[in-house]
PDB file of N, CA and C in Angstrom:
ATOM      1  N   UNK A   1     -60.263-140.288  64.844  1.00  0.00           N
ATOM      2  CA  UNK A   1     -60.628-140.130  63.462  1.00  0.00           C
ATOM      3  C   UNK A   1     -59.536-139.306  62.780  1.00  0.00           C
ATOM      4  N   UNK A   2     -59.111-139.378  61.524  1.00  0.00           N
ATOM      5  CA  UNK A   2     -58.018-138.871  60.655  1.00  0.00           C
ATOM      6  C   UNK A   2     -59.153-138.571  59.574  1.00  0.00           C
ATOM      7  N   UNK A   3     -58.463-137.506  59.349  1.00  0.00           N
ATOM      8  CA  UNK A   3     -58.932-136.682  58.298  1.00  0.00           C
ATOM      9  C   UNK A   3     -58.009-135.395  57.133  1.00  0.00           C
ATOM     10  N   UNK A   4     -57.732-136.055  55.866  1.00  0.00           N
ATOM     11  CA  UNK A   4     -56.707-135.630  55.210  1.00  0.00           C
ATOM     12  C   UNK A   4     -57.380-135.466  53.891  1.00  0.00           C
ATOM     13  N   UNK A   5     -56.359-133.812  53.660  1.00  0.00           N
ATOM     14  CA  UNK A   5     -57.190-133.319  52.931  1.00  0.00           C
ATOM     15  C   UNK A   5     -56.287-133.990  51.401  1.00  0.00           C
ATOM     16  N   UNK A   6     -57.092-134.519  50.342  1.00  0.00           N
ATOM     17  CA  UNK A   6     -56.274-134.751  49.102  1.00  0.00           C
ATOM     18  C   UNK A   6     -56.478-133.870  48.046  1.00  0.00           C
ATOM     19  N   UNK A   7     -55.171-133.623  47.867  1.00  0.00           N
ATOM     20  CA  UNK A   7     -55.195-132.393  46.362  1.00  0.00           C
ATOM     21  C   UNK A   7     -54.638-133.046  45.178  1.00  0.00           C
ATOM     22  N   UNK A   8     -54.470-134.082  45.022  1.00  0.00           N
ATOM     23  CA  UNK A   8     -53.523-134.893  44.066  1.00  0.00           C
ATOM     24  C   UNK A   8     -53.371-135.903  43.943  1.00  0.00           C
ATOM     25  N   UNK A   9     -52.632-136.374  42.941  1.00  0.00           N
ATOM     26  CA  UNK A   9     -52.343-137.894  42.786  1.00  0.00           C
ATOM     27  C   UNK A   9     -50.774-137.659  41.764  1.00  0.00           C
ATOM     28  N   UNK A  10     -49.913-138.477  42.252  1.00  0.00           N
ATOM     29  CA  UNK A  10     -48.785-138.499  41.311  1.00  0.00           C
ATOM     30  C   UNK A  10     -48.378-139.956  40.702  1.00  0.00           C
ATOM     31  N   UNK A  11     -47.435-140.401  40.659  1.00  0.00           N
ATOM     32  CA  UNK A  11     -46.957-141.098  39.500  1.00  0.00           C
ATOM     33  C   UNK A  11     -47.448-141.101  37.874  1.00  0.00           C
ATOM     34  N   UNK A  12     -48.192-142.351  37.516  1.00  0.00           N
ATOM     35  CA  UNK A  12     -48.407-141.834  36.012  1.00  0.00           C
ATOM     36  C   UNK A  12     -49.727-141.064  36.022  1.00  0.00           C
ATOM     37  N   UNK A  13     -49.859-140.692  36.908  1.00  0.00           N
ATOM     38  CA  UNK A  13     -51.384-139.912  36.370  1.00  0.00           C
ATOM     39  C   UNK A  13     -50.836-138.225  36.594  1.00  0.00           C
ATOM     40  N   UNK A  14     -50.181-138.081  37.429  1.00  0.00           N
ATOM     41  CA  UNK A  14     -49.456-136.335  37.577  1.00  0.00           C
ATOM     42  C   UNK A  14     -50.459-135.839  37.933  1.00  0.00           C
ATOM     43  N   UNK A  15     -52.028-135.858  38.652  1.00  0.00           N
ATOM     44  CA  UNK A  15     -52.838-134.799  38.268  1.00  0.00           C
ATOM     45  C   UNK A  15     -53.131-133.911  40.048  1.00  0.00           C
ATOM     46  N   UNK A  16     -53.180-133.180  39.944  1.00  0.00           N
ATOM     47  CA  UNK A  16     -53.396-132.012  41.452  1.00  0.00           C
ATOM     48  C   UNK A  16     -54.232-131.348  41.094  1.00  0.00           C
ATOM     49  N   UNK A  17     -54.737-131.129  41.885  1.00  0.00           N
ATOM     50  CA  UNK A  17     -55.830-129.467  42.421  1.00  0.00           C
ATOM     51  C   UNK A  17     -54.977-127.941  42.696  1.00  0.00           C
ATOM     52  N   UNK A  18     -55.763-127.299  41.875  1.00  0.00           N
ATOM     53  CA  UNK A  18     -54.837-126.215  41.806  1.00  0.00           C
ATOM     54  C   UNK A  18     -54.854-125.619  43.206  1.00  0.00           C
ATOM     55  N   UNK A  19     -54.097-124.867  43.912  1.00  0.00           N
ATOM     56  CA  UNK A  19     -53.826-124.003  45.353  1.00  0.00           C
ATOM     57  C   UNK A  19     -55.188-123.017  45.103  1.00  0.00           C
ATOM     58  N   UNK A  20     -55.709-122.889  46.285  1.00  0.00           N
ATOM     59  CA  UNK A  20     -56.996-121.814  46.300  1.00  0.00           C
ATOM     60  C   UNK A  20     -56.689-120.613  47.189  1.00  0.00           C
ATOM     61  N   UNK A  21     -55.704-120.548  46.492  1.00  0.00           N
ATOM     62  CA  UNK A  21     -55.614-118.872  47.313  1.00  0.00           C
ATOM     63  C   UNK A  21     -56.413-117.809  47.034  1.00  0.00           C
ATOM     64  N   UNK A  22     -58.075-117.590  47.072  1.00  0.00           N
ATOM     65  CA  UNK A  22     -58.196-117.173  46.131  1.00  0.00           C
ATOM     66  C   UNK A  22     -58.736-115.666  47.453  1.00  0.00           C
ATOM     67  N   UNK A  23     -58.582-114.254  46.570  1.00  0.00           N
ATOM     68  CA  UNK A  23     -58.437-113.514  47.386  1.00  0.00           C
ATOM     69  C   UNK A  23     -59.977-112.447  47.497  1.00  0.00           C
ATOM     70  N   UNK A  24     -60.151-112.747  48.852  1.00  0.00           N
ATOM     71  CA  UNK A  24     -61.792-111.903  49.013  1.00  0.00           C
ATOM     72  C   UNK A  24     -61.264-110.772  49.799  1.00  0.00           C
ATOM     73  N   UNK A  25     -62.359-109.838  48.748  1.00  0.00           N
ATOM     74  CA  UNK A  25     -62.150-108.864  49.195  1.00  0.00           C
ATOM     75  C   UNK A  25     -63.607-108.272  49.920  1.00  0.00           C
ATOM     76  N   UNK A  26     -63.347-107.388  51.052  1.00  0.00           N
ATOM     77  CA  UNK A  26     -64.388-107.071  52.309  1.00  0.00           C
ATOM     78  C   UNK A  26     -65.123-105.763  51.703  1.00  0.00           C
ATOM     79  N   UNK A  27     -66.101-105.982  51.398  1.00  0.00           N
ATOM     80  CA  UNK A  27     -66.985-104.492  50.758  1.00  0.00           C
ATOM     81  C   UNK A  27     -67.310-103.206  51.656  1.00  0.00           C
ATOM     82  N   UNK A  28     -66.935-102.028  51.179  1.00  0.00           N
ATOM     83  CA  UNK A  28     -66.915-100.950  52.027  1.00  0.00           C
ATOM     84  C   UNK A  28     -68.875-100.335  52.575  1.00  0.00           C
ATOM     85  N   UNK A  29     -69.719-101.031  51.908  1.00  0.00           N
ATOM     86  CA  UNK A  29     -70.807-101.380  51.863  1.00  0.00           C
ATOM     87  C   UNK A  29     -71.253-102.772  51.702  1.00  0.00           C
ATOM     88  N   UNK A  30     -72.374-103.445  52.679  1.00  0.00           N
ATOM     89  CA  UNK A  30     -73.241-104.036  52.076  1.00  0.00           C
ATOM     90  C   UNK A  30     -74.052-104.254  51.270  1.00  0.00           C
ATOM     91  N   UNK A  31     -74.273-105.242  50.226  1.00  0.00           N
ATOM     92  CA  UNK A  31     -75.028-105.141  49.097  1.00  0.00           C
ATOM     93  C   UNK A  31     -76.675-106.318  49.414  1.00  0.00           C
ATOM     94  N   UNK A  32     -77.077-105.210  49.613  1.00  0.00           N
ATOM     95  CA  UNK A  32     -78.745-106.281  50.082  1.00  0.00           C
ATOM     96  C   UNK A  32     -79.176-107.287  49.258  1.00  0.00           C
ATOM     97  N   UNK A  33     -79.665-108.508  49.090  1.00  0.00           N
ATOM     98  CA  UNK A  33     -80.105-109.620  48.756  1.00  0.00           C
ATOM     99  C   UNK A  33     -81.238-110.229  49.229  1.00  0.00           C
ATOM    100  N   UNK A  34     -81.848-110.508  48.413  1.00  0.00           N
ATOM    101  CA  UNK A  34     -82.983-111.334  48.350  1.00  0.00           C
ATOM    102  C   UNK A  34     -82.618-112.823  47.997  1.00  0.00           C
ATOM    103  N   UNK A  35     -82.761-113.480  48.882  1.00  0.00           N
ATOM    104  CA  UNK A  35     -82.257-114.944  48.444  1.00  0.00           C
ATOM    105  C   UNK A  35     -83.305-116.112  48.305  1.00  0.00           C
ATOM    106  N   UNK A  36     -83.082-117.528  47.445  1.00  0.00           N
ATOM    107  CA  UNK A  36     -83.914-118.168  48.048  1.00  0.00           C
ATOM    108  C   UNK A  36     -82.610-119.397  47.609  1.00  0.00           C
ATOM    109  N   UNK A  37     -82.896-120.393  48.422  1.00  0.00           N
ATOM    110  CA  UNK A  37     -82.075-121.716  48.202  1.00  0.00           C
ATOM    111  C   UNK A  37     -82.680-122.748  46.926  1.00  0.00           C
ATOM    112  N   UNK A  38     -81.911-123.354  46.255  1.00  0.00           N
ATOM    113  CA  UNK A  38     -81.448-124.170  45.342  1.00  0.00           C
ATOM    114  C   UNK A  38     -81.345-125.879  45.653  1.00  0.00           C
ATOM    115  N   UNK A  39     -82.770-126.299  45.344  1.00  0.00           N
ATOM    116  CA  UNK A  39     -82.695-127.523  45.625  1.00  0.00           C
ATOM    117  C   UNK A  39     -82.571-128.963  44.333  1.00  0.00           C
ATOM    118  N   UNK A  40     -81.077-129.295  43.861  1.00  0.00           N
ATOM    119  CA  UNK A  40     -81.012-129.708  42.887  1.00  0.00           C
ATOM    120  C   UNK A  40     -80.731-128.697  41.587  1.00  0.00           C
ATOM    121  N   UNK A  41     -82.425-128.576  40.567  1.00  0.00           N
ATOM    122  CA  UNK A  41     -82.206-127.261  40.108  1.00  0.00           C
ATOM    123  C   UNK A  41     -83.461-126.243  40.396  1.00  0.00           C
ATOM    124  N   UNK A  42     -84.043-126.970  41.394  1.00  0.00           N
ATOM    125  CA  UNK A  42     -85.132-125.676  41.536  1.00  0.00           C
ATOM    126  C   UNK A  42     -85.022-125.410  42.613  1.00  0.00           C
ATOM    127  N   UNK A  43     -86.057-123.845  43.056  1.00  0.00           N
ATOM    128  CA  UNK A  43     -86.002-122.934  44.266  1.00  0.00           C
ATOM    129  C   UNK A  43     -86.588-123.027  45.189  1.00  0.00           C
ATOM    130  N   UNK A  44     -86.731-123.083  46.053  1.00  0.00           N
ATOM    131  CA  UNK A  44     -87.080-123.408  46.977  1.00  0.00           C
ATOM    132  C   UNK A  44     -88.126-122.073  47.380  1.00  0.00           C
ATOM    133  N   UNK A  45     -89.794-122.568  47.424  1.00  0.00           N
ATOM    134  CA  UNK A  45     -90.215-120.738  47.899  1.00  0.00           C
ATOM    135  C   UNK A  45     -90.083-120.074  48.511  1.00  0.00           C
ATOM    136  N   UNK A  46     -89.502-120.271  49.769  1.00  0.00           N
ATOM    137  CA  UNK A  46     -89.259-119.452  50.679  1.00  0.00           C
ATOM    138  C   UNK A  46     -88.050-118.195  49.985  1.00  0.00           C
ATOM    139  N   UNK A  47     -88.764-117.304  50.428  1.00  0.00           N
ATOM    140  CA  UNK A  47     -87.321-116.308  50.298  1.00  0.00           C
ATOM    141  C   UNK A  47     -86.656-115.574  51.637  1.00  0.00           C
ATOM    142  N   UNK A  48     -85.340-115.215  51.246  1.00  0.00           N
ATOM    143  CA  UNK A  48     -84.422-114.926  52.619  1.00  0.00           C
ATOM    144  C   UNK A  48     -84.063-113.439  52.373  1.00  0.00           C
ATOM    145  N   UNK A  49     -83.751-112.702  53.385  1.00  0.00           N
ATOM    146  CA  UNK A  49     -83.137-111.388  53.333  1.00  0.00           C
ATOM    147  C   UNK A  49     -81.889-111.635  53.760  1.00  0.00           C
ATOM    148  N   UNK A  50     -81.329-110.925  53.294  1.00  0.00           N
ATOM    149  CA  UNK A  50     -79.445-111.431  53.871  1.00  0.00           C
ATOM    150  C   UNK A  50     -78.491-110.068  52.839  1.00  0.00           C
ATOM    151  N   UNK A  51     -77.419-109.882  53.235  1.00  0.00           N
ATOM    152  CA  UNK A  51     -76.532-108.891  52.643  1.00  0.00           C
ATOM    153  C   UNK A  51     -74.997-109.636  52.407  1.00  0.00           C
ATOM    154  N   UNK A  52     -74.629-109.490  51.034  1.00  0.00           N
ATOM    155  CA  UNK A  52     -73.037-109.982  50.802  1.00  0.00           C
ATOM    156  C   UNK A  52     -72.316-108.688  51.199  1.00  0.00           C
ATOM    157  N   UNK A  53     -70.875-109.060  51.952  1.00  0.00           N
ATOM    158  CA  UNK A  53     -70.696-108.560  52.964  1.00  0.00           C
ATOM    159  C   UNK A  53     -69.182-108.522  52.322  1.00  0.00           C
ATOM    160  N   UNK A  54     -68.907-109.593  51.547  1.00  0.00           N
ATOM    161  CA  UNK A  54     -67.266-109.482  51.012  1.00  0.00           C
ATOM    162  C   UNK A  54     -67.812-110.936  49.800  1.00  0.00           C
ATOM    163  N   UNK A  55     -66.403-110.236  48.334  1.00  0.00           N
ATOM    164  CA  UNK A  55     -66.832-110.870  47.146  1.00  0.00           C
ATOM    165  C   UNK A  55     -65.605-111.534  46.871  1.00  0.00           C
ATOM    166  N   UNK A  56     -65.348-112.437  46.226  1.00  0.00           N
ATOM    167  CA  UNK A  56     -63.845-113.028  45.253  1.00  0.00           C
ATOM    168  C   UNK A  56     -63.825-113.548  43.860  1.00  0.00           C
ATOM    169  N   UNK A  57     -63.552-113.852  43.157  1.00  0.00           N
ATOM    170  CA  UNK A  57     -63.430-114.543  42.081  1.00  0.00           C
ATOM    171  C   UNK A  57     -64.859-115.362  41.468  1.00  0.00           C
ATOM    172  N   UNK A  58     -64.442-116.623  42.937  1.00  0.00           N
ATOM    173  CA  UNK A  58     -65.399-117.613  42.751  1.00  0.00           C
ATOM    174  C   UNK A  58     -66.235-118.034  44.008  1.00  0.00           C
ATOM    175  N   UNK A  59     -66.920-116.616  44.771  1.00  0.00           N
ATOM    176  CA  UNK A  59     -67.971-117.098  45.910  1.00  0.00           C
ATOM    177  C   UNK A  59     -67.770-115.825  46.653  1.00  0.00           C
ATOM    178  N   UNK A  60     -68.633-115.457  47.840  1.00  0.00           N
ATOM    179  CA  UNK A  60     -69.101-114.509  48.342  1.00  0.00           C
ATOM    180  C   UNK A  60     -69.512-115.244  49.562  1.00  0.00           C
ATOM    181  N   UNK A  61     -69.751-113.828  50.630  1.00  0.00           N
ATOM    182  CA  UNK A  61     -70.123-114.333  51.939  1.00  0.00           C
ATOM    183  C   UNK A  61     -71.371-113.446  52.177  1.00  0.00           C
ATOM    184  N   UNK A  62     -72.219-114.307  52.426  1.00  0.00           N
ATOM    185  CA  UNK A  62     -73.480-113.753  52.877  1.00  0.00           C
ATOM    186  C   UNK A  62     -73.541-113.788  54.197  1.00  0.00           C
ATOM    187  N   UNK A  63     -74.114-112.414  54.468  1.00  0.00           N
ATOM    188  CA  UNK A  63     -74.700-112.080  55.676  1.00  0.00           C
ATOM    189  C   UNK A  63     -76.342-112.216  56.116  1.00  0.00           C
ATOM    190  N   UNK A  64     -77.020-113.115  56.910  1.00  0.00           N
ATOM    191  CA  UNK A  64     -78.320-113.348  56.790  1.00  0.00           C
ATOM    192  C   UNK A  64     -78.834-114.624  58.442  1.00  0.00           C
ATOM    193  N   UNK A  65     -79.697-113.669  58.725  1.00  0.00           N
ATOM    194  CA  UNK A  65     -80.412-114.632  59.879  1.00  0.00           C
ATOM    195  C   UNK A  65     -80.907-115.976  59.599  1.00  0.00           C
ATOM    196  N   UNK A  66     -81.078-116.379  58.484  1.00  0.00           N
ATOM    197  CA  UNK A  66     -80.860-117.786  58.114  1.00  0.00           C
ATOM    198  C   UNK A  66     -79.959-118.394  58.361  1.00  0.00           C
ATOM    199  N   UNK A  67     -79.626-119.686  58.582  1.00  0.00           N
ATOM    200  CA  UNK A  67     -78.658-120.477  58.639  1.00  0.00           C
ATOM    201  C   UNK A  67     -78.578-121.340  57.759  1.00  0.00           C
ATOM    202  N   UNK A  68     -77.577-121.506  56.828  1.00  0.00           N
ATOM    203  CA  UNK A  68     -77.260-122.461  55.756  1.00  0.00           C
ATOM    204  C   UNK A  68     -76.266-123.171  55.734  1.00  0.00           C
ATOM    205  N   UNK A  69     -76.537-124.108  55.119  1.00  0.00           N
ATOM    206  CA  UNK A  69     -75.528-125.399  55.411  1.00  0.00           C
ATOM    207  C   UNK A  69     -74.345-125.067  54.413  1.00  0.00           C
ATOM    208  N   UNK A  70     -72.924-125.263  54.689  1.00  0.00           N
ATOM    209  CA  UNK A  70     -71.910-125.142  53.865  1.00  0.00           C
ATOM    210  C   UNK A  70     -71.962-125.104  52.182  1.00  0.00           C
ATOM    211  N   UNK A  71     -71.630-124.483  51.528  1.00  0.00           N
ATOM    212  CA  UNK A  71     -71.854-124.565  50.061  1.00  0.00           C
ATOM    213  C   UNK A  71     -72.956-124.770  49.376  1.00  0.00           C
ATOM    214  N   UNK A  72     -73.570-124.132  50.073  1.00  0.00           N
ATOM    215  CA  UNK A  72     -75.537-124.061  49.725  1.00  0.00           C
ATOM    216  C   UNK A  72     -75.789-123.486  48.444  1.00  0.00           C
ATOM    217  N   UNK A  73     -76.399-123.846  47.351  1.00  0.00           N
ATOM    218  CA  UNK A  73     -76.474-122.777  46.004  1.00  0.00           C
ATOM    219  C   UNK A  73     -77.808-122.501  45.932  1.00  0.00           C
ATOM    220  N   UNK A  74     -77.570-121.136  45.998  1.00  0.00           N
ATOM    221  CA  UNK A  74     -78.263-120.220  46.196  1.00  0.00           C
ATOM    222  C   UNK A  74     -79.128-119.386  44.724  1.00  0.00           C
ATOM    223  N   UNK A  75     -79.719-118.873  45.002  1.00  0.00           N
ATOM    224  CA  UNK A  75     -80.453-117.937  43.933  1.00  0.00           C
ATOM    225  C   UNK A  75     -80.349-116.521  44.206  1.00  0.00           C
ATOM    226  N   UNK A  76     -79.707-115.453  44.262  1.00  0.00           N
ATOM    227  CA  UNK A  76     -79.822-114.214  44.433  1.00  0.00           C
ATOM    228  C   UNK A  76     -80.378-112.934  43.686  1.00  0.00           C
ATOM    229  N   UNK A  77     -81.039-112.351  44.124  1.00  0.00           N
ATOM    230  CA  UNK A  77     -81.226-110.638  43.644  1.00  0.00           C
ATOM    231  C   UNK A  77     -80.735-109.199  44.335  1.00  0.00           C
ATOM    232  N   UNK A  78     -80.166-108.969  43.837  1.00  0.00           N
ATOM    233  CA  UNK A  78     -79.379-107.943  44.455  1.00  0.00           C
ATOM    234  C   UNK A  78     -80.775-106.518  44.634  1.00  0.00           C
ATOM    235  N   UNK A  79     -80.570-105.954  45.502  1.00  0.00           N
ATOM    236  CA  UNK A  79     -81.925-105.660  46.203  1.00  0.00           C
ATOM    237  C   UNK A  79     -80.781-104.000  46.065  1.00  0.00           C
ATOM    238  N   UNK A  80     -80.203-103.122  44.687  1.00  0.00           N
ATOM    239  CA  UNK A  80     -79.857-102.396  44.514  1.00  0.00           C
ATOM    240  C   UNK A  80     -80.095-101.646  43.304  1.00  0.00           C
ATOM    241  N   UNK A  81     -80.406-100.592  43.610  1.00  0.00           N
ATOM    242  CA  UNK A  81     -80.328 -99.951  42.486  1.00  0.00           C
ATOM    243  C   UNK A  81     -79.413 -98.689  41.069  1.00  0.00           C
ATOM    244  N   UNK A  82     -79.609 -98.941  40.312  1.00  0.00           N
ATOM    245  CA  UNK A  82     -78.805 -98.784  39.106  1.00  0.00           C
ATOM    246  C   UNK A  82     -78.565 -97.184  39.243  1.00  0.00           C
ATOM    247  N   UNK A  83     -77.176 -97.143  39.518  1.00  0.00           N
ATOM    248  CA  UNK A  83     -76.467 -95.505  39.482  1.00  0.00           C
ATOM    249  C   UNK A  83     -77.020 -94.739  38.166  1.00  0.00           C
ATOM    250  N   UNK A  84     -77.537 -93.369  37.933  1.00  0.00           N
ATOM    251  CA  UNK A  84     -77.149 -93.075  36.619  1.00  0.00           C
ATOM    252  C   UNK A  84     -76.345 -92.999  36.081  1.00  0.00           C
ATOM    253  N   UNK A  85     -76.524 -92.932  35.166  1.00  0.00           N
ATOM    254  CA  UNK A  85     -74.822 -92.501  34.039  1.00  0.00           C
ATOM    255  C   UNK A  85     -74.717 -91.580  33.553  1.00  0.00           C
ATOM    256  N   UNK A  86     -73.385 -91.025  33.987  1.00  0.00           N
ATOM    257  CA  UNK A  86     -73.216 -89.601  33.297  1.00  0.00           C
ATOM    258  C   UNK A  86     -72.511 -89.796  31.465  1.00  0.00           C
ATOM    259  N   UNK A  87     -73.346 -88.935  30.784  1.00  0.00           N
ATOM    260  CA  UNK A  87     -73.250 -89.094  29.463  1.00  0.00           C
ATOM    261  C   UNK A  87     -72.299 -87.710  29.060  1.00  0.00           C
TER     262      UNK A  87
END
């Protein structure tokens, strides 16, 4: 089996996928979550416990005894609470 990844097309169409370098960064803390999965556009009832563990741009890695299938969209609540503010 061959398997190739396509980012583009050239001659008259010119058009590519931009490079995804995109850079995650590893959190010096875990941030707790309450999750539930995204089926279509609704939620699924079950809810999950799980912690994001490192963040980037455009996606995050969850940490969680669930197992989810690649690029799963998700519903989250961040299971943290709000620093005061010094005035």
């Amino acid at each position: 089996m061959t398997i190739c990844e396509i980012r583009g097309i050239g001659g008259k169409y010119n058009l590519f996928l931009p490079n995804d370098d995109e850079k995650i960064i590893v959190l010096n803390r875990e941030i707790p979550v309450k999750y539930t999965i995204l089926q279509e556009k609704y939620a699924v009832r079950t809810v999950f416990i799980g912690a994001l563990i490192s963040l980037s741009e455009k996606g995050a890695k969850l940490r969680s005894p669930h197992s989810l299938e690649l690029l799963s969209n998700l519903k989250l609540k961040l299971l943290i609470e709000a620093e005061p503010s010094i005035e």
